[in-house]
N, C-alpha and C. Protein backbone atom coordinates (compact mmCIF):
# COMPACT_ATOMS: atom_id res chain seq x y z
N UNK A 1 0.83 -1.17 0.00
CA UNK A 1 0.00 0.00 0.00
C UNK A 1 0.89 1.24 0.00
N UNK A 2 0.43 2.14 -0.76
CA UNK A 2 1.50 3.48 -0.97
C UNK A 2 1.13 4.14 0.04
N UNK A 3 2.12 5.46 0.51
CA UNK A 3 1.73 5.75 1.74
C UNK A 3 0.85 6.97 1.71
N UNK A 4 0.84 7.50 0.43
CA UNK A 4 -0.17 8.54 0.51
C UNK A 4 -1.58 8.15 0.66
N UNK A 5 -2.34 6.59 -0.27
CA UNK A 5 -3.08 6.08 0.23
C UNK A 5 -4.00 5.37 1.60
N UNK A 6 -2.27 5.27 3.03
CA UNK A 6 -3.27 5.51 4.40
C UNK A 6 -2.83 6.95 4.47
N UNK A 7 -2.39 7.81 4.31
CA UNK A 7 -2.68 9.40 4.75
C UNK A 7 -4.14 9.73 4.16
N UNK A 8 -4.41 9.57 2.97
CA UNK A 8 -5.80 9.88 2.63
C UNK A 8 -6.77 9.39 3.34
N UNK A 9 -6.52 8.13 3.50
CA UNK A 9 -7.62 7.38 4.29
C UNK A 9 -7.71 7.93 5.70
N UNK A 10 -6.73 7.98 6.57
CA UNK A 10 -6.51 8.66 7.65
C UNK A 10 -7.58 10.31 7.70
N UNK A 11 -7.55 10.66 6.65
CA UNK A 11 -7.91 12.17 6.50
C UNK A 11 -9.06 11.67 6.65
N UNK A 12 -9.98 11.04 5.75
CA UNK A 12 -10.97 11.02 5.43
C UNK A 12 -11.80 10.71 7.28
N UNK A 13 -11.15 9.34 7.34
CA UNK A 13 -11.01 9.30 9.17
C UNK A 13 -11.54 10.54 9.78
N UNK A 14 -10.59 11.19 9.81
CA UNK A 14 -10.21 12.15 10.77
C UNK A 14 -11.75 13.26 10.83
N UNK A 15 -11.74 13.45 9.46
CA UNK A 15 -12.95 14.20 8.66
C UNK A 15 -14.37 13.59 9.59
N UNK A 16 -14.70 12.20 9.33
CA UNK A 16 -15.59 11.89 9.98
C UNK A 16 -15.85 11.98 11.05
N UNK A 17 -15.22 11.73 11.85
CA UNK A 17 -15.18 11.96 13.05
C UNK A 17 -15.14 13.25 13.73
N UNK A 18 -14.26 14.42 12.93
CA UNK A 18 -14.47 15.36 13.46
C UNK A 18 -16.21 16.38 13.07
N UNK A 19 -16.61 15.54 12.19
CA UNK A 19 -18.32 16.12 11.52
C UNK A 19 -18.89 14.94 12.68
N UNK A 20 -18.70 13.79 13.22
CA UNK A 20 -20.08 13.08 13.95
C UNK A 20 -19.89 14.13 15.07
N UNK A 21 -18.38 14.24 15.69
CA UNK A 21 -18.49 14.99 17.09
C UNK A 21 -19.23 16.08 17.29
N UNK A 22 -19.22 17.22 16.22
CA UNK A 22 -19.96 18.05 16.25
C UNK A 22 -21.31 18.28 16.05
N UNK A 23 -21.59 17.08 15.22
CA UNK A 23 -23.06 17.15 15.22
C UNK A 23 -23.69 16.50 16.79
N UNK A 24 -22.83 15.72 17.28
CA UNK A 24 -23.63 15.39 18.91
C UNK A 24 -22.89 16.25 20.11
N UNK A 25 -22.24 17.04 20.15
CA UNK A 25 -21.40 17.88 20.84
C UNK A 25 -22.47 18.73 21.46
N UNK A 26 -22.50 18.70 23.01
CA UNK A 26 -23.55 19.68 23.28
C UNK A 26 -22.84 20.86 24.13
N UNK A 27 -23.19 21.96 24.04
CA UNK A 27 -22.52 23.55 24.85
C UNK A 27 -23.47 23.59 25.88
N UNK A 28 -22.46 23.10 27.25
CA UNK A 28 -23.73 23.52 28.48
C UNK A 28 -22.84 25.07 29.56
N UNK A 29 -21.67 25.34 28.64
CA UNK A 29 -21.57 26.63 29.28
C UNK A 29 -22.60 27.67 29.81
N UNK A 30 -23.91 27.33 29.13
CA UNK A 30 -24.44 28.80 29.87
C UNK A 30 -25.47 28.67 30.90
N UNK A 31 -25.74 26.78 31.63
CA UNK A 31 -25.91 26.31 32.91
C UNK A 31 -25.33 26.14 33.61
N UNK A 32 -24.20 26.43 34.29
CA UNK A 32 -23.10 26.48 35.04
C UNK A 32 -22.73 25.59 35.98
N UNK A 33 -24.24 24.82 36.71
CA UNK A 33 -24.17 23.24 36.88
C UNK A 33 -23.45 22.35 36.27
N UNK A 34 -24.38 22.74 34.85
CA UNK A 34 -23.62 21.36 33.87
C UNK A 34 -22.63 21.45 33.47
N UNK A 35 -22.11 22.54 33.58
CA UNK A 35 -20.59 22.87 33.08
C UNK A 35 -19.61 22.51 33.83
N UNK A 36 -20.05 23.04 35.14
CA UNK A 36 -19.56 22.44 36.41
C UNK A 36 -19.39 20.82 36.44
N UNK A 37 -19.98 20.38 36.20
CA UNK A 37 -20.21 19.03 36.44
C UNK A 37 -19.36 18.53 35.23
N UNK A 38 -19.41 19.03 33.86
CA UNK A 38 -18.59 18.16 32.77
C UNK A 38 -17.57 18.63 33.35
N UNK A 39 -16.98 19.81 33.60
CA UNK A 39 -15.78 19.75 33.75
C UNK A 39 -15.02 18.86 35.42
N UNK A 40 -15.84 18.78 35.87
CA UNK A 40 -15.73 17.99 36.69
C UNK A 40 -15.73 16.49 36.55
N UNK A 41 -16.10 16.01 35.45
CA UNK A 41 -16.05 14.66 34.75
C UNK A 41 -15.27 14.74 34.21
N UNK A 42 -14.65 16.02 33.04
CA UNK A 42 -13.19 15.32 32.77
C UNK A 42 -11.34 14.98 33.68
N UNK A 43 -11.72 15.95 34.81
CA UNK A 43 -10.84 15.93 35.61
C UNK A 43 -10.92 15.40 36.26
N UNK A 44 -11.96 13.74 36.73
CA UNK A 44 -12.12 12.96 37.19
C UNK A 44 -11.30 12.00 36.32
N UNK A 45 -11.47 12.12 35.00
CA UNK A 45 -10.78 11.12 33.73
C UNK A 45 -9.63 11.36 33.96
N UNK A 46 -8.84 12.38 33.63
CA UNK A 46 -7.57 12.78 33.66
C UNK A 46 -6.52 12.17 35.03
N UNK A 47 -7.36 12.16 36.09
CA UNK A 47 -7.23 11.70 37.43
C UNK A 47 -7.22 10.62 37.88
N UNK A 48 -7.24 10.00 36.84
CA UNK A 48 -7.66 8.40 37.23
C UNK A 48 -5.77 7.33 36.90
N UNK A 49 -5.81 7.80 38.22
CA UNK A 49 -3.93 7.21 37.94
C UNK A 49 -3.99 6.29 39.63
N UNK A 50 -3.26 5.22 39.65
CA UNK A 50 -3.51 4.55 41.45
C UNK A 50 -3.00 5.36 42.45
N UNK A 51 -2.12 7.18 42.04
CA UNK A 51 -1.59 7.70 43.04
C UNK A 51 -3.42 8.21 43.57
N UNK A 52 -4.34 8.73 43.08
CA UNK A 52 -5.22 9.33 43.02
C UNK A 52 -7.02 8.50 43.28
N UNK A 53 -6.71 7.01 43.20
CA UNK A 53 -7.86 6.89 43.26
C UNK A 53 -8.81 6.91 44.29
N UNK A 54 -8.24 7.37 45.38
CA UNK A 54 -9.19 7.23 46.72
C UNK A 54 -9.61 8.85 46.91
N UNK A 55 -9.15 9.39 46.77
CA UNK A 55 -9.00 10.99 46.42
C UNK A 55 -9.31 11.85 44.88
N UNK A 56 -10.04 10.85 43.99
CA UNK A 56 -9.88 11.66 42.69
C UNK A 56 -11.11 12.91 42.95
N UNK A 57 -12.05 12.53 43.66
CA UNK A 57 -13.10 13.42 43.61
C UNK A 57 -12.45 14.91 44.14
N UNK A 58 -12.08 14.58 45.23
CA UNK A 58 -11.56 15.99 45.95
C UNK A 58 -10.23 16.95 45.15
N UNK A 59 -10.02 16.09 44.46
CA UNK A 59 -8.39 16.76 43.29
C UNK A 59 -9.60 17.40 42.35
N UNK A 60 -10.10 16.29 41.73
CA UNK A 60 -11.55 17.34 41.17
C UNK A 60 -11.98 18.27 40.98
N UNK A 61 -12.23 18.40 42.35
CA UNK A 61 -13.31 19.82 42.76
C UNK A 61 -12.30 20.57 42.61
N UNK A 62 -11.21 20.67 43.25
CA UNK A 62 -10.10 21.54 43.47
C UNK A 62 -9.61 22.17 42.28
N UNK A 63 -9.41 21.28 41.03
CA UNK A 63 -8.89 21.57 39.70
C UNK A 63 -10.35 22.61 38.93
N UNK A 64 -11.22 22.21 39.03
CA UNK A 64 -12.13 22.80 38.80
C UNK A 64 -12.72 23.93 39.39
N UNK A 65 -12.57 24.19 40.96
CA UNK A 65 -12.40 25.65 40.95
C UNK A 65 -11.70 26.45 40.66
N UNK A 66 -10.25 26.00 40.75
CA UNK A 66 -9.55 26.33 40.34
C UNK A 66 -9.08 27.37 38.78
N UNK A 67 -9.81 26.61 38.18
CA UNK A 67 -9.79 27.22 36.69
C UNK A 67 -10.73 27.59 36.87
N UNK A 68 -12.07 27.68 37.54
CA UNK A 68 -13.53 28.44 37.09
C UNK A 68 -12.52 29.84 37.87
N UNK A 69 -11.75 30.01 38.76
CA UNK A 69 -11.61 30.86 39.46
C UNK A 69 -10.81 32.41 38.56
N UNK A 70 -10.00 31.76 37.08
CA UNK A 70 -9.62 32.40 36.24
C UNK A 70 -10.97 32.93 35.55
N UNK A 71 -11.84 32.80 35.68
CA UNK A 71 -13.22 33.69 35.14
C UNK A 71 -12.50 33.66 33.04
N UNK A 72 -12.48 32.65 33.06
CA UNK A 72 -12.21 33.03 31.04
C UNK A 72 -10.77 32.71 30.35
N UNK A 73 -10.15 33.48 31.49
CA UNK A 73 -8.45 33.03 31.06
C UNK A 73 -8.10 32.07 30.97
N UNK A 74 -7.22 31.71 29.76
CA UNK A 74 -6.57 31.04 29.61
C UNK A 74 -5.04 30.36 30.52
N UNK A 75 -4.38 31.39 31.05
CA UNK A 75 -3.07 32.01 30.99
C UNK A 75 -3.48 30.74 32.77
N UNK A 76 -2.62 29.38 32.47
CA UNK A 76 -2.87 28.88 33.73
C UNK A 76 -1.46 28.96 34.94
N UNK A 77 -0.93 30.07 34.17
CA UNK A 77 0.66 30.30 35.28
C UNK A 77 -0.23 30.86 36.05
N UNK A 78 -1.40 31.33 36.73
CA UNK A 78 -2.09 32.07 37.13
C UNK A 78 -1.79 31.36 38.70
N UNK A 79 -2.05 29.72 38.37
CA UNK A 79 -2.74 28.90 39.27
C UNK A 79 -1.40 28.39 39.67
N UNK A 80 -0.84 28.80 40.71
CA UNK A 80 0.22 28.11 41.38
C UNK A 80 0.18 26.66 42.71
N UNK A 81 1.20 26.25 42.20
CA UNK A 81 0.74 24.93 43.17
C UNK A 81 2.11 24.92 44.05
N UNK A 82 2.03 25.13 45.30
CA UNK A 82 2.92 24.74 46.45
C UNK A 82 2.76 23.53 47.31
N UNK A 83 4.20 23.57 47.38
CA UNK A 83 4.26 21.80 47.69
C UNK A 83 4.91 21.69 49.18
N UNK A 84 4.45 21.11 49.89
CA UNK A 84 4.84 21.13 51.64
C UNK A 84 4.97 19.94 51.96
N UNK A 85 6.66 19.15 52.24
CA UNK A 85 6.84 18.07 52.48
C UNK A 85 6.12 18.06 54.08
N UNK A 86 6.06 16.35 54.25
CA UNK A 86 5.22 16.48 54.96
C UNK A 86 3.75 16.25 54.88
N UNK A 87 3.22 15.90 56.15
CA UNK A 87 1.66 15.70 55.35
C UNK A 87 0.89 15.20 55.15
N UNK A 88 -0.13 14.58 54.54
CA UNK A 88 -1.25 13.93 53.79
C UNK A 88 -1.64 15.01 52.80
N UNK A 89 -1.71 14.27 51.44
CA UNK A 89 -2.15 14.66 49.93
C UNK A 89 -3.90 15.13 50.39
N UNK A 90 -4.52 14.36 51.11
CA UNK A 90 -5.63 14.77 51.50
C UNK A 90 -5.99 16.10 52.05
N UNK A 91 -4.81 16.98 52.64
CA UNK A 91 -4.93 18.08 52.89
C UNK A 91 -4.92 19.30 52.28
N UNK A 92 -4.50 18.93 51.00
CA UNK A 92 -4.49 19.92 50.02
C UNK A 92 -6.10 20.74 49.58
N UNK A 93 -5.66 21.81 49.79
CA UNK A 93 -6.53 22.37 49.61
C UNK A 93 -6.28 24.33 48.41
N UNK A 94 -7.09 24.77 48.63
CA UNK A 94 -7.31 25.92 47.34
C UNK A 94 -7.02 27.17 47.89
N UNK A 95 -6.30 27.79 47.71
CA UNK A 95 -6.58 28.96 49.03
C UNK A 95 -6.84 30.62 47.99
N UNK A 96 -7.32 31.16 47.81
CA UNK A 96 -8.33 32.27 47.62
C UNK A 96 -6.96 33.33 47.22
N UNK A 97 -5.94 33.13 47.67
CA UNK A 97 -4.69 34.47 47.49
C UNK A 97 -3.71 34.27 48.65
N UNK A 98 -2.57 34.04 47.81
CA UNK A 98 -1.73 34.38 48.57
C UNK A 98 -0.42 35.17 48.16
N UNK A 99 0.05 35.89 49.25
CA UNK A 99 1.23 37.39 48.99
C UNK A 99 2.31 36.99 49.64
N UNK A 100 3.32 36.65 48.56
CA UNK A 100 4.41 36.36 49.34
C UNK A 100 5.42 37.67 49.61
């Protein structure tokens, strides 16, 4: 098989799939529940590693306010993460501002 023949095919692939997604793709940005909640389902996915599974819900929530907390932005240097040997991972938590 020549190789431009699976690149085409690949395309064509790609094509389909990117026309089914959009035709069943639903926008629940402007219920904020459901938005809340998908995005809270994918950072449950993303999360799903054995350091995390007793704890994925609460990394969750956290990641997800987290970014709702950028109100739009992109720019995620925003969201700093400090690390305190020591501990339980369970204690992590979000904190509102901090001034060093």
């Amino acid at each position: 098989m020549h190789p431009q023949t699976i690149i085409a095919g690949w395309r064509l692939a790609r094509d389909a799939a990117r026309n089914r997604l959009s035709k069943i793709a639903r926008d629940n940005s402007s219920d904020q529940d459901r938005f809340k909640n998908d995005l809270t389902n994918i950072a449950k996915t993303t999360l799903s590693s054995k350091l995390l599974t007793q704890d994925k819900q609460h990394f969750a929530d956290l990641a997800v306010e987290a970014v709702l907390r950028l109100k739009g932005s992109t720019n995620l240097s925003y969201i700093q993460v400090i690390k305190k040997l020591g501990g339980s991972i369970k204690e992590s938590f979000l904190c509102d501002g901090l001034i060093l």
